[in-house]
Structures are given as C-alpha cells and as structure tokens.
C-alpha atoms as a PDB file:
ATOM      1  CA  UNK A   1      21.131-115.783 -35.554  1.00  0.00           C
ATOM      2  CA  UNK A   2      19.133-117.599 -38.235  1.00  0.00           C
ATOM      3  CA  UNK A   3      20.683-121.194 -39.553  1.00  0.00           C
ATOM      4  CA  UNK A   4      20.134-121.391 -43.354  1.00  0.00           C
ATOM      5  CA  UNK A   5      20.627-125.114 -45.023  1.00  0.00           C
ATOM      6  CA  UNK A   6      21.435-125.249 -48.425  1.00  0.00           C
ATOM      7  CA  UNK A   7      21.143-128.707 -50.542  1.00  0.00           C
ATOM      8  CA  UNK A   8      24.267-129.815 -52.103  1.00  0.00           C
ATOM      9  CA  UNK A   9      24.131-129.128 -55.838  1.00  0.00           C
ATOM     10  CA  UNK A  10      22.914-131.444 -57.949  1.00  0.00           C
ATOM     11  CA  UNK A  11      25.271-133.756 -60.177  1.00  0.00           C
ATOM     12  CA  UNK A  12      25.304-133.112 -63.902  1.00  0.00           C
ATOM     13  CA  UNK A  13      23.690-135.884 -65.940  1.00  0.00           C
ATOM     14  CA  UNK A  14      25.089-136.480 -68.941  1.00  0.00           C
ATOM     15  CA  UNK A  15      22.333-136.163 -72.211  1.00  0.00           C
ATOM     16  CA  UNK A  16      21.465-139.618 -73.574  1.00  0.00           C
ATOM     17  CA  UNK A  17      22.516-139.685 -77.204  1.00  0.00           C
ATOM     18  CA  UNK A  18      19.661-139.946 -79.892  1.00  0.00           C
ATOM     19  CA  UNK A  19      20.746-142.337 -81.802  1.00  0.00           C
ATOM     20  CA  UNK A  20      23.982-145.065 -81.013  1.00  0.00           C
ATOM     21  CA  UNK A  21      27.008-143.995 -82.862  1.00  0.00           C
ATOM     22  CA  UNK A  22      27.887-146.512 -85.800  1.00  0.00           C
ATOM     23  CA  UNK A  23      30.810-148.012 -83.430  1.00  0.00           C
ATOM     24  CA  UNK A  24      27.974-148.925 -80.564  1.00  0.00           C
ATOM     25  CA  UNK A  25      26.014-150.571 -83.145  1.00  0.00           C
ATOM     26  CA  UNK A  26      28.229-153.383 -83.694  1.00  0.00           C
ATOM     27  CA  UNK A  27      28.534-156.463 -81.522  1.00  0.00           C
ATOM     28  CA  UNK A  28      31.947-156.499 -78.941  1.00  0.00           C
ATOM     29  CA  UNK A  29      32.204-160.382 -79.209  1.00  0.00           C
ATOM     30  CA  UNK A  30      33.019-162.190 -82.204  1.00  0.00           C
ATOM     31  CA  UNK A  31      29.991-163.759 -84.481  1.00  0.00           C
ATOM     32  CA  UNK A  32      29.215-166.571 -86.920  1.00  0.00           C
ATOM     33  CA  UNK A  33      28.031-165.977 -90.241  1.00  0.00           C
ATOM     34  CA  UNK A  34      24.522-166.215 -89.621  1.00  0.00           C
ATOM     35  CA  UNK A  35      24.606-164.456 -86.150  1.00  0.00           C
ATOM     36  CA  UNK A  36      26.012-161.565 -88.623  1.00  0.00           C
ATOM     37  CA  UNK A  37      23.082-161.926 -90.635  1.00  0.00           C
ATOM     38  CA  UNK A  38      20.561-162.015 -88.460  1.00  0.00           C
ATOM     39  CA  UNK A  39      22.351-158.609 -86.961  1.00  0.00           C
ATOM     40  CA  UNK A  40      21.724-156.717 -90.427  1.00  0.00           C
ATOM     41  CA  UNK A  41      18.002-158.028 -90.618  1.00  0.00           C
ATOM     42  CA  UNK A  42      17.652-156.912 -86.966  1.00  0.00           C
ATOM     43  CA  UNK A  43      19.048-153.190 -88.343  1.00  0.00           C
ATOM     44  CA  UNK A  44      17.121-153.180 -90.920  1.00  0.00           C
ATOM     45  CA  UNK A  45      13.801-153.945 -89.263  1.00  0.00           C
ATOM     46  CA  UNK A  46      14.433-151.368 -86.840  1.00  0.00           C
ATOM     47  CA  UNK A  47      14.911-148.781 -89.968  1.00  0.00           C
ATOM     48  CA  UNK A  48      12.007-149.981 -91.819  1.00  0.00           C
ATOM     49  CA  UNK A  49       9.982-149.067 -88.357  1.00  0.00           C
ATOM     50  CA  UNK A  50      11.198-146.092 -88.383  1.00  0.00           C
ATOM     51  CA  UNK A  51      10.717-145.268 -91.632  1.00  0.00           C
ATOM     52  CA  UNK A  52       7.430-146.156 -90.862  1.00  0.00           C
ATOM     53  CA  UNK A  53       7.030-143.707 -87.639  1.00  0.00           C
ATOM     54  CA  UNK A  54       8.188-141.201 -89.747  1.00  0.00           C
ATOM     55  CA  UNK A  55       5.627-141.375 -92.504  1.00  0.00           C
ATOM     56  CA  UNK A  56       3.160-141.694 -89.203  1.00  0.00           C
ATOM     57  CA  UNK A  57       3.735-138.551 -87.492  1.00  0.00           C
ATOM     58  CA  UNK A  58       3.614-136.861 -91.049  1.00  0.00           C
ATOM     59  CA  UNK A  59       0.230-138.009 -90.940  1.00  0.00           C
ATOM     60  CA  UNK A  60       1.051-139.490 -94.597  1.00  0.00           C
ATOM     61  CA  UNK A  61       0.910-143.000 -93.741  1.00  0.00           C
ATOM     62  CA  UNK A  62      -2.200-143.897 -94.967  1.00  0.00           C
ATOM     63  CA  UNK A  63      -1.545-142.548 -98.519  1.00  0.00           C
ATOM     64  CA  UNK A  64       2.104-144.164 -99.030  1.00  0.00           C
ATOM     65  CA  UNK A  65       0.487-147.392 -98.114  1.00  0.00           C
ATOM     66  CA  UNK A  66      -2.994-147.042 -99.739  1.00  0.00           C
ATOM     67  CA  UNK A  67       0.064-146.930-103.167  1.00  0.00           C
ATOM     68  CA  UNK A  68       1.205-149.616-102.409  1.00  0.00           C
ATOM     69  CA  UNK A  69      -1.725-151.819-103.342  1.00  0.00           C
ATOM     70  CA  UNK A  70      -2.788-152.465-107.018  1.00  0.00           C
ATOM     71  CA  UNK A  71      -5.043-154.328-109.021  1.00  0.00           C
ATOM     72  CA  UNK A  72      -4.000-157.607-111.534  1.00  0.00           C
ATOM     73  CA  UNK A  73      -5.083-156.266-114.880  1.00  0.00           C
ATOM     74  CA  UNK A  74      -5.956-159.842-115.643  1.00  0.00           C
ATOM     75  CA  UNK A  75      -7.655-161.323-112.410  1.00  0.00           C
ATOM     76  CA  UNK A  76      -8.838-158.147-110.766  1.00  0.00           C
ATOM     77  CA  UNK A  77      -7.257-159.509-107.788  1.00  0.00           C
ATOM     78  CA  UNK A  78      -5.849-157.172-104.998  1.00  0.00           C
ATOM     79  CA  UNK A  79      -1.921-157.287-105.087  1.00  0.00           C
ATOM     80  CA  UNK A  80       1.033-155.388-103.455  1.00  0.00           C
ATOM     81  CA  UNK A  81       3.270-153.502-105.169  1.00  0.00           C
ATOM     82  CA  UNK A  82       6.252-152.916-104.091  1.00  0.00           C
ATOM     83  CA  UNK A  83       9.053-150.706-105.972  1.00  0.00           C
ATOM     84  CA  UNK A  84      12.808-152.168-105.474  1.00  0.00           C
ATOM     85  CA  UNK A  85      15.588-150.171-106.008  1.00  0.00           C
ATOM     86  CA  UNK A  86      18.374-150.249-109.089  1.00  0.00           C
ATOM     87  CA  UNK A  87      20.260-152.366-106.817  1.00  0.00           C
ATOM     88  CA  UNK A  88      18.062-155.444-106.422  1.00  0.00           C
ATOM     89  CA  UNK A  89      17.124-156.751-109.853  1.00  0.00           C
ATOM     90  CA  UNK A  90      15.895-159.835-110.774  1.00  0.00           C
ATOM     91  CA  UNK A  91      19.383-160.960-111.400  1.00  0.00           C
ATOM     92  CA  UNK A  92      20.424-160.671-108.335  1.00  0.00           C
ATOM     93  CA  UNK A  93      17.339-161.417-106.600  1.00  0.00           C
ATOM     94  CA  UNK A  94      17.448-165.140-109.190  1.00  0.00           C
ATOM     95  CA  UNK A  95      21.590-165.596-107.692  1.00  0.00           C
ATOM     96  CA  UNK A  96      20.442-165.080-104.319  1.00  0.00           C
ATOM     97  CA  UNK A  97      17.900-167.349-103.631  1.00  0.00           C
ATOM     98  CA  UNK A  98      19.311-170.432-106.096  1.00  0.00           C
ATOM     99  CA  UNK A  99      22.152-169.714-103.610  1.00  0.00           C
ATOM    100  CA  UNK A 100      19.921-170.297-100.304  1.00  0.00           C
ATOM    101  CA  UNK A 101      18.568-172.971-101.930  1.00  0.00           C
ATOM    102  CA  UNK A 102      22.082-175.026-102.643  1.00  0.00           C
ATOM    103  CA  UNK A 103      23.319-174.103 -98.897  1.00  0.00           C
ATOM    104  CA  UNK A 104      19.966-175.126 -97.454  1.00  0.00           C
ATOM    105  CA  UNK A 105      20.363-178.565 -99.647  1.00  0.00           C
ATOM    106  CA  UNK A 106      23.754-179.263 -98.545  1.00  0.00           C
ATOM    107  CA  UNK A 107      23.539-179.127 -95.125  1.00  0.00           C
ATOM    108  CA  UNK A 108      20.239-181.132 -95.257  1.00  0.00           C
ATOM    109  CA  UNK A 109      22.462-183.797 -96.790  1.00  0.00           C
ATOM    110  CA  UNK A 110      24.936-183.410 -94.286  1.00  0.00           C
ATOM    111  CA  UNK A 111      22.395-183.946 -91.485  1.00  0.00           C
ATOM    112  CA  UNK A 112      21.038-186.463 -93.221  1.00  0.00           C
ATOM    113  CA  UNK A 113      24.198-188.670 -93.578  1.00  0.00           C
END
C-alpha cells in the first residue's frame, strides 16, 4: 500500500485594495486646526505625485512640463507659468494670504508679550 501526503490547502488572502476608501483616509483621533491642514497638503502632495506618475508612464512628461516654462516679454528671463483654475483668483488668492499674514502677526504678539 502506497501512503500519499497531501498539503493542507492554502488560506485565501484577501486582495489589497488599490486605493484607501475615502473613510480610511481620514484620521480616527481628533485634530487641531493646523494638524487638519497639514492633512489636506499631505493629500494633495500625494495627488500632485501622482498626477505626475501618470503623465510619466504616458511618456508625456517632458512636453507638459517643457509648457510650463515661458519667456518675460520684457526681460527675456526664463519664468514658470503656471495656469490656476476659475476657483483661485487673485481675489481669493489677495484674502488668503492678508489672512496668514494677520494670524501669523497675532500670535507673534502673543508670544511676544
């Protein structure tokens, strides 16, 4: 009689999901304002280097950034270029930073005193 040994199947692994779902994302413990902050520049560095990686592997990198890059009409000076969307005009771009600049004034004062 001939003894046959089988191995044990193997356990299921469960697929590792592409990309977090919106829910994971978001910190479980509670946050200041400018750990908050510092959260959404965190996100959106990691979808500018993707956006990046994208344009890469499309092997069109080179030309989206080559547009970026113009010439002053008055200097001849290299400059870059950079086209904002409807949403950040200089209007709100003016509020913002005057805004920065109040907070960041105040709570030198405060340290100061």
């Amino acid at each position: 009689m001939k003894e046959i040994f089988v191995d044990p199947p193997a356990r299921p692994v469960a697929p590792v999901p592409a990309k977090p779902a919106a829910a994971e994302t978001k910190p479980s413990v509670t946050t200041n304002g400018i750990e908050k902050a510092m959260i959404g520049l965190f996100e959106a560095g990691a979808k500018f280097v993707e956006s990046i990686a994208t344009e890469a592997s499309n092997g069109s990198l080179e030309q989206m950034l080559s547009g970026l890059f113009k010439r002053d009409t008055v200097t001849q000076s290299p400059m870059l270029s950079i086209p904002l969307p409807e949403s950040l005009n200089q209007e709100r771009l003016v509020k913002t930073i005057s805004g920065l600049v109040s907070n960041l004034g105040r709570a030198a004062s405060a340290a100061g005193k």
